[in-house]
Protein backbone atom coordinates (compact mmCIF):
# COMPACT_ATOMS: atom_id res chain seq x y z
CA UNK A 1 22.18 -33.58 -7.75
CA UNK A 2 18.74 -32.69 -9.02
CA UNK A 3 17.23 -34.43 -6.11
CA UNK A 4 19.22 -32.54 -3.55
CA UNK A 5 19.17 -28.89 -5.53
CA UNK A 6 15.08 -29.81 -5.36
CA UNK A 7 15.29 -30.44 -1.59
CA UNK A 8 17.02 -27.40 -0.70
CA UNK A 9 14.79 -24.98 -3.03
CA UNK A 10 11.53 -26.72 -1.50
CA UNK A 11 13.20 -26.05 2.13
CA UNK A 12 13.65 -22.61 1.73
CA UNK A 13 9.69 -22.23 0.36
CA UNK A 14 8.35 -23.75 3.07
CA UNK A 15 10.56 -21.50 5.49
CA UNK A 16 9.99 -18.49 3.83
CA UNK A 17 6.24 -17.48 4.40
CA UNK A 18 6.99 -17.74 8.48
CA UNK A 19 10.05 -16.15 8.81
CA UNK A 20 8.68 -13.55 6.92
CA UNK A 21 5.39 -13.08 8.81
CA UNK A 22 7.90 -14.10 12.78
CA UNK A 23 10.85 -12.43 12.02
CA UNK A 24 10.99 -10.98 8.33
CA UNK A 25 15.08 -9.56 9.55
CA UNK A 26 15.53 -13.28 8.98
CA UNK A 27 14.71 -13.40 5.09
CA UNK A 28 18.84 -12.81 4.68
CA UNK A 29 20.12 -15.58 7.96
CA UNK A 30 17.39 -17.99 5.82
CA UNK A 31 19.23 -16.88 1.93
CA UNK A 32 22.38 -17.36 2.92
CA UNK A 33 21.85 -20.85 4.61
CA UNK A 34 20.49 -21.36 1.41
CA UNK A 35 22.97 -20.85 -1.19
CA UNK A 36 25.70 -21.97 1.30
CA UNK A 37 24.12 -25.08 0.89
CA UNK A 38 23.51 -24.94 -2.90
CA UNK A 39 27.06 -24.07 -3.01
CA UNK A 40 28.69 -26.97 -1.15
CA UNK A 41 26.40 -28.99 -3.50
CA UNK A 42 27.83 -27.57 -6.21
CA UNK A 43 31.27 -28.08 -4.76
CA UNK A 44 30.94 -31.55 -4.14
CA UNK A 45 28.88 -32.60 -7.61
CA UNK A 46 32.36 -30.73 -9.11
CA UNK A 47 30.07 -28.47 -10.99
CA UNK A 48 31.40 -25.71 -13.26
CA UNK A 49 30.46 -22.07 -12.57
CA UNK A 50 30.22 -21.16 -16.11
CA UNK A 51 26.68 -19.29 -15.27
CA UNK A 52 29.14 -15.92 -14.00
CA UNK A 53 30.07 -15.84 -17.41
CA UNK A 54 26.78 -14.97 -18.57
CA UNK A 55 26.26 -11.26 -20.00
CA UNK A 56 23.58 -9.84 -16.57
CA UNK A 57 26.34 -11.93 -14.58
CA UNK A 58 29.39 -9.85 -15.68
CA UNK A 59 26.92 -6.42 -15.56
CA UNK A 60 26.38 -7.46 -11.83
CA UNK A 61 29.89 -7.93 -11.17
CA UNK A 62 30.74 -4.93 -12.95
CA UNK A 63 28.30 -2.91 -10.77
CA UNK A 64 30.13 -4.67 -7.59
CA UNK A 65 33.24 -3.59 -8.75
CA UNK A 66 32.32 -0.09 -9.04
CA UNK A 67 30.57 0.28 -5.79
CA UNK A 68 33.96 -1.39 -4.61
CA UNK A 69 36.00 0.95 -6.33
CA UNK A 70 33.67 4.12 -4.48
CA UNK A 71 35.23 2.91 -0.94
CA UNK A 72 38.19 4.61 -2.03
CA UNK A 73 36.20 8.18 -1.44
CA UNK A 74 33.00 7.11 0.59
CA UNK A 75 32.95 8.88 4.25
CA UNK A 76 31.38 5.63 5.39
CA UNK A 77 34.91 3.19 5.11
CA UNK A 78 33.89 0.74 7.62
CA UNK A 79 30.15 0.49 7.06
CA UNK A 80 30.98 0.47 3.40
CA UNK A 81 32.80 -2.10 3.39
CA UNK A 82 30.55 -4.54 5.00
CA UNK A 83 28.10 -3.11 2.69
CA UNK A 84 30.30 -4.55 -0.47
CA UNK A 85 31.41 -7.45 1.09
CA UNK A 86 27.85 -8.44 1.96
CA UNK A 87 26.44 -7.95 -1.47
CA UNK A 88 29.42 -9.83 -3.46
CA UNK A 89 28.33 -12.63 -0.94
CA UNK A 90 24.36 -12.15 -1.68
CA UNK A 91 25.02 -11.16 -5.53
CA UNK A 92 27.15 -14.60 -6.01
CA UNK A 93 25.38 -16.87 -3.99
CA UNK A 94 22.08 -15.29 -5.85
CA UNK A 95 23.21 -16.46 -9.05
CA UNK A 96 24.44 -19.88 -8.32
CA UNK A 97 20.77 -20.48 -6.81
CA UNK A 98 19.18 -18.62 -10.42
CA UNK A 99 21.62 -21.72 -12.01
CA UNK A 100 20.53 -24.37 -9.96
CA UNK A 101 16.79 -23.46 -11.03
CA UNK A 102 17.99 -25.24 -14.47
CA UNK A 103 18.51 -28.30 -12.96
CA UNK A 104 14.72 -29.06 -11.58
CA UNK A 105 12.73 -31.74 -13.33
CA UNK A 106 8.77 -30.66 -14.27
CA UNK A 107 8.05 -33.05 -10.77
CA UNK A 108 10.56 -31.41 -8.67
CA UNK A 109 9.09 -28.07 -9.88
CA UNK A 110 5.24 -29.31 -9.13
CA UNK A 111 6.69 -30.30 -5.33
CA UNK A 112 8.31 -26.99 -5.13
CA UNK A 113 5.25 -24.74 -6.50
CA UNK A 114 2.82 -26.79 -3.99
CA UNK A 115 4.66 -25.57 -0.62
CA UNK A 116 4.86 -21.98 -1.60
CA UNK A 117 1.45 -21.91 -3.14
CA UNK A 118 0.24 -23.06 0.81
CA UNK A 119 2.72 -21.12 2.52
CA UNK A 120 1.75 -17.68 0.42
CA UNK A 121 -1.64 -18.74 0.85
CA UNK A 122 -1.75 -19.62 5.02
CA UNK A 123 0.39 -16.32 5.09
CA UNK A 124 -1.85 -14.19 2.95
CA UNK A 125 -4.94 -14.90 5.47
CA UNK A 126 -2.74 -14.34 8.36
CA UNK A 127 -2.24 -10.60 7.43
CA UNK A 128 -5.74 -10.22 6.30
CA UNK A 129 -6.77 -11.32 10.04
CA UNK A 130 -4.40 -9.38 11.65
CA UNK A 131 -5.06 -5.92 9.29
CA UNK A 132 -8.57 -5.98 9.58
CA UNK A 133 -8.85 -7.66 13.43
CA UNK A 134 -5.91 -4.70 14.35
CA UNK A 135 -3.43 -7.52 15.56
CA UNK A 136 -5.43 -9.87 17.60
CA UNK A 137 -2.90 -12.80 17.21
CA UNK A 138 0.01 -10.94 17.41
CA UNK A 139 -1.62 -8.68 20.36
CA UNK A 140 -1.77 -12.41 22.23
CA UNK A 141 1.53 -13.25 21.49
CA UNK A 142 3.07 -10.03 22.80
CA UNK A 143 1.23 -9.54 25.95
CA UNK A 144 1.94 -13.53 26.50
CA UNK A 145 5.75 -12.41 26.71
CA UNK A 146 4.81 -9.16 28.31
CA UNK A 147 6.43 -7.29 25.14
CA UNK A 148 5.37 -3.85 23.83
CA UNK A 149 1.69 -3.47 22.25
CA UNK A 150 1.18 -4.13 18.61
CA UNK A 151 1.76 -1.35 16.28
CA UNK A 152 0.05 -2.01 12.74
CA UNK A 153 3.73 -0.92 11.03
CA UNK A 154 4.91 -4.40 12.58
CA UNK A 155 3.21 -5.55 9.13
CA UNK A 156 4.98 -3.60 6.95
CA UNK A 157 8.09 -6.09 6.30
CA UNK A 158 6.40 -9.08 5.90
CA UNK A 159 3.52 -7.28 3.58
CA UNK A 160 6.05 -6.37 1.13
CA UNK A 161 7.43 -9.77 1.56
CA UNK A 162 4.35 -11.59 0.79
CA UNK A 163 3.59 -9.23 -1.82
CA UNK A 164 6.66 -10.15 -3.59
CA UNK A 165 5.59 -14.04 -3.58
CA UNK A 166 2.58 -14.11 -4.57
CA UNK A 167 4.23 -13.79 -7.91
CA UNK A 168 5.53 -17.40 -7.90
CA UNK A 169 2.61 -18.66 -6.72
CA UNK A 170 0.99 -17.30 -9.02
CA UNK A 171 2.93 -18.73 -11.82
CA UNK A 172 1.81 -21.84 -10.14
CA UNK A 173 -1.50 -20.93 -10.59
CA UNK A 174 -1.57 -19.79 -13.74
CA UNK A 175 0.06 -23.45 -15.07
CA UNK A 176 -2.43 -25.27 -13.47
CA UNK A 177 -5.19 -23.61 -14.48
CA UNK A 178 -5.04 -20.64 -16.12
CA UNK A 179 -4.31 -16.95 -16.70
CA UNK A 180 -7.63 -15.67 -14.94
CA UNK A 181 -6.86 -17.96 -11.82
CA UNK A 182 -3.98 -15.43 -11.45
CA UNK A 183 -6.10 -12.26 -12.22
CA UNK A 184 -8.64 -13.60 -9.56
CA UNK A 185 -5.49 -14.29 -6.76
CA UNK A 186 -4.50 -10.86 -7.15
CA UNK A 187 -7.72 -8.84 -6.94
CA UNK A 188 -8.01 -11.53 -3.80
CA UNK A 189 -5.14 -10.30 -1.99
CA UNK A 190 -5.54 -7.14 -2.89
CA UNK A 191 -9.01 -6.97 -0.94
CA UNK A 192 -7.53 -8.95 1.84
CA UNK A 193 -4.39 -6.89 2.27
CA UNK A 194 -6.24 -3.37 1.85
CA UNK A 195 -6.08 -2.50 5.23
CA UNK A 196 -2.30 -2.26 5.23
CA UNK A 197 -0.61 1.01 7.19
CA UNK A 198 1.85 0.75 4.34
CA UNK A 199 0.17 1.66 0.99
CA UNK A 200 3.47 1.17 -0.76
CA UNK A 201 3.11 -2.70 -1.17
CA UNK A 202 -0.55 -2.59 -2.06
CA UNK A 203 -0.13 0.35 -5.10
CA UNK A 204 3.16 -2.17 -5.86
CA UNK A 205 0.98 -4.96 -6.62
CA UNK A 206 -1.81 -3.18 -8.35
CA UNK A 207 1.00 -1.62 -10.70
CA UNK A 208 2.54 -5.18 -11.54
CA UNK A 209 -1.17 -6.68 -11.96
CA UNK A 210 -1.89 -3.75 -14.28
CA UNK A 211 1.01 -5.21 -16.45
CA UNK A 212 0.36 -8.74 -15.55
CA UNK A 213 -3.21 -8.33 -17.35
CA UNK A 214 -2.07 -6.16 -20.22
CA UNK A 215 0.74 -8.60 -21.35
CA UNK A 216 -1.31 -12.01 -20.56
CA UNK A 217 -2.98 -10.63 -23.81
CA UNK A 218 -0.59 -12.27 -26.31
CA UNK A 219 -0.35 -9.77 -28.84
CA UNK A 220 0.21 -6.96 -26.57
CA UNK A 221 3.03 -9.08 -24.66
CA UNK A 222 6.00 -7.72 -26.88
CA UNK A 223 4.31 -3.98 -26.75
CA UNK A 224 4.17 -4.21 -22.73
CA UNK A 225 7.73 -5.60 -22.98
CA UNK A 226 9.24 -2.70 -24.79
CA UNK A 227 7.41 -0.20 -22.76
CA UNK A 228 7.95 -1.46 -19.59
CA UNK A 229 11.35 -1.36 -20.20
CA UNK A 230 11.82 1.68 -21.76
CA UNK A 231 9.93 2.77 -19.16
CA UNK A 232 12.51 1.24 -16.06
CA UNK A 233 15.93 2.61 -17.60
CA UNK A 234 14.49 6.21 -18.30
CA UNK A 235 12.46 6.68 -14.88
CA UNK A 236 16.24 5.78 -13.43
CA UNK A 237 17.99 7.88 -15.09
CA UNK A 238 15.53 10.10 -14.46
CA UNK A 239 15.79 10.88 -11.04
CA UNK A 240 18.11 13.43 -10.69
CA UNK A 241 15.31 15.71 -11.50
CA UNK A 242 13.80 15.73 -8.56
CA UNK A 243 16.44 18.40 -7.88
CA UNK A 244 14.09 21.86 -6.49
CA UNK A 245 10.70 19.83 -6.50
CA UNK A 246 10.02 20.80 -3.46
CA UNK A 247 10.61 24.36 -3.91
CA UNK A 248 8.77 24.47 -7.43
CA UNK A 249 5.70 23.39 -5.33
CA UNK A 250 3.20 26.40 -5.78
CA UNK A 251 1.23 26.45 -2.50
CA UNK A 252 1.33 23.57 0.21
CA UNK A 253 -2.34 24.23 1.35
CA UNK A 254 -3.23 22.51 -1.96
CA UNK A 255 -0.99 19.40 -0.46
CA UNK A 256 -2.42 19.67 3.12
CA UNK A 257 -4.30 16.37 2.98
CA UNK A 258 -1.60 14.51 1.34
CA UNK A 259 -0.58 11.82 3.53
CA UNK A 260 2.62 12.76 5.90
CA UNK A 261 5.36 9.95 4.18
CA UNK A 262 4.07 10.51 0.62
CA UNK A 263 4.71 14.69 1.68
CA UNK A 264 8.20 14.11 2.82
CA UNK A 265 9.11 11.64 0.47
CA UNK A 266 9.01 14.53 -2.01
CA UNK A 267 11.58 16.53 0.19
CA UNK A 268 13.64 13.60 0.85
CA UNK A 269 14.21 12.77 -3.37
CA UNK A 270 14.87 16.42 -3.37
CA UNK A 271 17.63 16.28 -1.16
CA UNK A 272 19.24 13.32 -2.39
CA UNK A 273 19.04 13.99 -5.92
CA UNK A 274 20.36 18.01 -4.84
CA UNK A 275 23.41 16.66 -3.47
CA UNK A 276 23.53 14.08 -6.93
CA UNK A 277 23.76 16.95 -8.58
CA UNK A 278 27.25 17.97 -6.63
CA UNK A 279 29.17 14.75 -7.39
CA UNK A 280 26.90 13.90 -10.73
CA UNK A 281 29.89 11.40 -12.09
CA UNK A 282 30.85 8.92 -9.30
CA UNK A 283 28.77 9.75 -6.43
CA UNK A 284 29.69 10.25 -2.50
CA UNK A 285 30.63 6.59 -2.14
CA UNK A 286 28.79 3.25 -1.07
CA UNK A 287 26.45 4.13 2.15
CA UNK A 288 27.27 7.67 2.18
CA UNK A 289 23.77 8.79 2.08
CA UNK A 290 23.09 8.30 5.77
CA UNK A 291 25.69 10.88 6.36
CA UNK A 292 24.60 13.82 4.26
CA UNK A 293 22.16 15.24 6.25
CA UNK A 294 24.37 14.61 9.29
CA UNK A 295 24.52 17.96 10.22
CA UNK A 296 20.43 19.31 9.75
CA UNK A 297 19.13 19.24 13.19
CA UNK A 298 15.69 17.82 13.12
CA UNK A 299 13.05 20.04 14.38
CA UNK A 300 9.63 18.51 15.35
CA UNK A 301 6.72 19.76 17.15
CA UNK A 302 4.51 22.54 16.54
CA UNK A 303 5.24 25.57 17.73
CA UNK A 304 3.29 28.56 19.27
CA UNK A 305 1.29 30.05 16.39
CA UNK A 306 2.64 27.98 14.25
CA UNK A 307 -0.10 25.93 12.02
CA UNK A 308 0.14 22.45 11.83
CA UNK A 309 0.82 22.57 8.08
CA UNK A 310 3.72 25.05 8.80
CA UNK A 311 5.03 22.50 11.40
CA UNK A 312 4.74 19.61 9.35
CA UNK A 313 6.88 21.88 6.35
CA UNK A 314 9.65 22.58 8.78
CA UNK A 315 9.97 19.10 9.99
CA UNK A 316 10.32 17.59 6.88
CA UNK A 317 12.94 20.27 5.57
CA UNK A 318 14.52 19.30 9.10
CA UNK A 319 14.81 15.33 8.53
CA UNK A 320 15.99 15.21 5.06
CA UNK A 321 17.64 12.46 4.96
CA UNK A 322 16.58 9.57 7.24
CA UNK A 323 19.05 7.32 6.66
CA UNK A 324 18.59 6.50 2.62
CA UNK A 325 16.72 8.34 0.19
CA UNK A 326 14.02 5.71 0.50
CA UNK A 327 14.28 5.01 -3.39
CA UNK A 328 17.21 2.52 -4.67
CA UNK A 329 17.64 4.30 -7.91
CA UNK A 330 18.71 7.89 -6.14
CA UNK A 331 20.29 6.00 -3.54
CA UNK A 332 22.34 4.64 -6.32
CA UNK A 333 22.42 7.67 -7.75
CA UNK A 334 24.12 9.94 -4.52
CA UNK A 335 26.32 7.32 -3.60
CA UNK A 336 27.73 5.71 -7.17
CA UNK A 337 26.86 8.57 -9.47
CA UNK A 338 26.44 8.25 -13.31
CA UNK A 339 28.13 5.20 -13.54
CA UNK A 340 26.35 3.10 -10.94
CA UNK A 341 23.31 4.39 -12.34
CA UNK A 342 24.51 3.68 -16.15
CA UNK A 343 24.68 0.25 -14.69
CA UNK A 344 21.81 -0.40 -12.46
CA UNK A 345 19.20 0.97 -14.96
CA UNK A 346 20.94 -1.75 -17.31
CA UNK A 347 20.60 -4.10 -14.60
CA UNK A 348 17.00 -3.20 -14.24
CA UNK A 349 16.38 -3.26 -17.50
CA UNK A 350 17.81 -6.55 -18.40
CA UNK A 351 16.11 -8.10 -15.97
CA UNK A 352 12.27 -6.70 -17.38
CA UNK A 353 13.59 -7.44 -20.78
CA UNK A 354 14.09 -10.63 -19.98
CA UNK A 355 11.30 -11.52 -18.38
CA UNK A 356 8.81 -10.23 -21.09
CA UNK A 357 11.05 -12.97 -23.47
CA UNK A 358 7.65 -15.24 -23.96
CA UNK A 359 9.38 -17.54 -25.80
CA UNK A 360 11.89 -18.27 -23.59
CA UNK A 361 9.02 -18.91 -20.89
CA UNK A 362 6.07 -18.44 -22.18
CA UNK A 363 3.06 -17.79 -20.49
CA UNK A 364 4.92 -17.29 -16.99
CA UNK A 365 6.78 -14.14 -18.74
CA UNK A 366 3.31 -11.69 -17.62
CA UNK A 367 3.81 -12.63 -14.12
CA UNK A 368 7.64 -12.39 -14.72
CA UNK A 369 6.96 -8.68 -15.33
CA UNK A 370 4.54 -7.93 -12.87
CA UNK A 371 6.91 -9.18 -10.08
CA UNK A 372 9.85 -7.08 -11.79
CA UNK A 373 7.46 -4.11 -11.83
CA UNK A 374 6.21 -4.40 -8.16
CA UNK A 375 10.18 -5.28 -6.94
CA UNK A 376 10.84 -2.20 -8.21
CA UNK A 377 7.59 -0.31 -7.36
CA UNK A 378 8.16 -0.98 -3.49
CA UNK A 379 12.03 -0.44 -3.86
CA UNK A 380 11.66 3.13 -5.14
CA UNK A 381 9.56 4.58 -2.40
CA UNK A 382 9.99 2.22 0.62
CA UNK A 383 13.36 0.21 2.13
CA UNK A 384 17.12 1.00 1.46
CA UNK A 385 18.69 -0.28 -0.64
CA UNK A 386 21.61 -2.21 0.76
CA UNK A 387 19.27 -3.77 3.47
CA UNK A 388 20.03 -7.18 3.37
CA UNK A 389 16.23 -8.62 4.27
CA UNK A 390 15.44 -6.82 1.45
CA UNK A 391 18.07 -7.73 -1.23
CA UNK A 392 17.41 -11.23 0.08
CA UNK A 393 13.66 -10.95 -0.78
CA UNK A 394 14.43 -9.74 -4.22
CA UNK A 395 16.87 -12.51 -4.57
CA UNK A 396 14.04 -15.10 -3.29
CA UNK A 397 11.67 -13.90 -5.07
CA UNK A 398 13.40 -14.42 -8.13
CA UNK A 399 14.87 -18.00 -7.66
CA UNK A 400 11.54 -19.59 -6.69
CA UNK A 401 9.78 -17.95 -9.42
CA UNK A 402 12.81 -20.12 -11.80
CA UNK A 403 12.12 -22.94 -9.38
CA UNK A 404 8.30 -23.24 -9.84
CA UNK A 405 8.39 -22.22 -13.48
CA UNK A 406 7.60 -24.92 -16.24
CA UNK A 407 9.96 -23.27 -19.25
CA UNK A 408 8.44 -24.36 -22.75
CA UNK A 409 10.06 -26.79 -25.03
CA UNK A 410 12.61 -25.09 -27.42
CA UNK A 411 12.97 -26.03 -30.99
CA UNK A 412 15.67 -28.78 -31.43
CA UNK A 413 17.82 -26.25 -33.71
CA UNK A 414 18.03 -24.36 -30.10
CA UNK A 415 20.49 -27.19 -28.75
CA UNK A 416 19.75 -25.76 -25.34
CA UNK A 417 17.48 -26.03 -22.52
């Protein structure tokens, strides 16, 4: 079993730095082969499936039941129910891989660490080339097939992507040599990935290595812990108050050189935590966000006498909401209300807690926070959140960050691995 569990883990980190770079839509095809996989293991090994009794395990299901329970007044019946169905599958199967991780031996970890540490690598320099050389490779490859020219936002998937997995690998780093090998990997890819169209990914990872170097400090570690997660729930539960930001703004000449998505980000969260405000309790329903601003005609284009800053205002009062509020806490927040958000920022929570637990895995629990903090960085100001690419990237990310992590030897009055 531990052979085959190591196999299949090892698989999917060799996979993963390609598909994400080829064809990062195929993160969630590439998951769920995955844990299909893991779970006919299970099935046939007769293992038990005690791990859903676990306390995050029943908050998760809790959370699924809720958003399952929203169908009954969501808009979006049909789109929301795909939505559920497809995150009970990605939830569950996410959770039986997280249990699996327990089954590795130090070698089968070592194996496992080795191919994503090369993948993340090979994958790292690829974008580096391709930001700073504006696309030569891919520029071949698409006039080769005669396809449309290279646009530099083709990077923005599999930047987050790789942004994500660098933790792991540098978890890997960090146990084979030490903490300042992983210091020195991120202000590496930080350098190489600077040219980025997205900033979101790069001000991601320079927030988690902020907390990645505070807490490799050992006697800060429980400090950063306690802040950090402090610091998750309340910023969630938070977000209604963007309500009016946009309106509170004094003057937007003094915002006329902010960049365009960070400017109408702002009147986005202001819409979607607005209409929060009207169903503040349980929410519109699962994917009922994309409908709210269903009936705002977007307006684009600047107009006779009309300054550009004027034209830039009315276009982003005009597209309010794009689809999602482009930040999984308010999209939480509109669609499931107090009590999806009760139980996300738990969620959220738990899972920074958790990782900050150094002696449950020592050293590793600095990069365990850094990767929680940039997850969450690049999910509350980028991708929605019901995407399933993305919820399968989260999900990665944290089951080969189990799989490559060497947990330190408990006392024997523990009983427990």
């Amino acid at each position: 079993m531990r052979l085959l569990n190591a196999q299949i883990l090892t698989a999917t980190a060799l996979l993963l730095p390609p598909v994400a770079l080829i064809v990062p839509l195929g993160t969630a095809p590439l998951f769920v082969v995955m844990i299909l996989a893991l779970f006919v293991l299970h099935l046939v090994n007769r293992g038990q499936f005690d791990t859903f009794r676990e306390p995050f395990f029943l908050m998760t299901g809790v959370f699924l039941l809720w958003a399952a329970i929203s169908l009954i007044w969501t808009p979006e019946l049909g789109r929301g129910l795909r939505t559920v169905s497809k995150l009970a599958v990605l939830f569950g199967g996410g959770l039986l891989a997280i249990a699996s991780t327990r089954y590795l031996t130090p070698k089968e970890r070592q194996t496992c660490g080795t191919t994503l540490l090369i993948g993340i690598f090979g994958a790292t320099v690829y974008l580096s080339i391709e930001m700073y050389g504006q696309g030569p490779i891919r520029t071949a490859i698409l006039k080769f097939f005669d396809e449309p020219a290279y646009q530099s936002f083709f990077l923005n998937r599999p930047t987050s992507i790789i942004v994500l997995m660098l933790w792991p690998a540098i978890i890997v780093l960090q146990q084979r040599f030490s903490p300042w090998a992983g210091c020195i990997a991120i202000a590496i890819a930080l350098g190489m990935l600077a040219p980025a169209e997205s900033a979101t990914a790069l001000v991601a990872l320079g927030a988690g290595g902020l907390v990645y170097l505070i807490a490799s400090v050992r006697r800060l570690t429980q400090a950063v812990r306690i802040l950090c997660t402090a610091g998750v729930v309340l910023s969630i539960l938070a977000l209604p108050l963007f309500a009016g930001i946009s309106d509170r703004i004094d003057s937007w000449n003094a915002t006329s050189g902010v960049e365009n998505s960070l400017a109408h980000r702002l009147y986005i969260w202001d819409f979607a935590a607005s209409r929060t405000i009207e169903k503040p309790v349980a929410g519109w329903g699962i994917e009922s966000a994309r409908g709210l601003a269903r009936g705002i005609k977007q307006s684009s284009g600047q107009r006779p006498g009309e300054s550009g800053l004027d034209a830039r205002k009315r276009f982003f009062k005009s597209a309010r909401m794009p689809l999602h509020p482009h930040n999984a806490g308010l999209q939480v927040w509109v669609e499931l209300g107090a009590v999806g958000s009760l139980l996300f920022a738990g969620m959220v929570g738990w899972l920074m807690w958790s990782a900050g637990d150094r002696r449950k895995w020592g050293a590793a629990s600095a990069p365990m926070m850094g990767l929680t903090t940039t997850a969450l960085a690049i999910a509350s100001s980028g991708f929605g959140i019901w995407q399933s690419w993305w919820m399968s990237s989260l999900w990665l990310a944290a089951i080969l960050t189990l799989a490559v992590t060497n947990r330190p030897a408990l006392p024997a009055s523990d009983g427990r691995d």
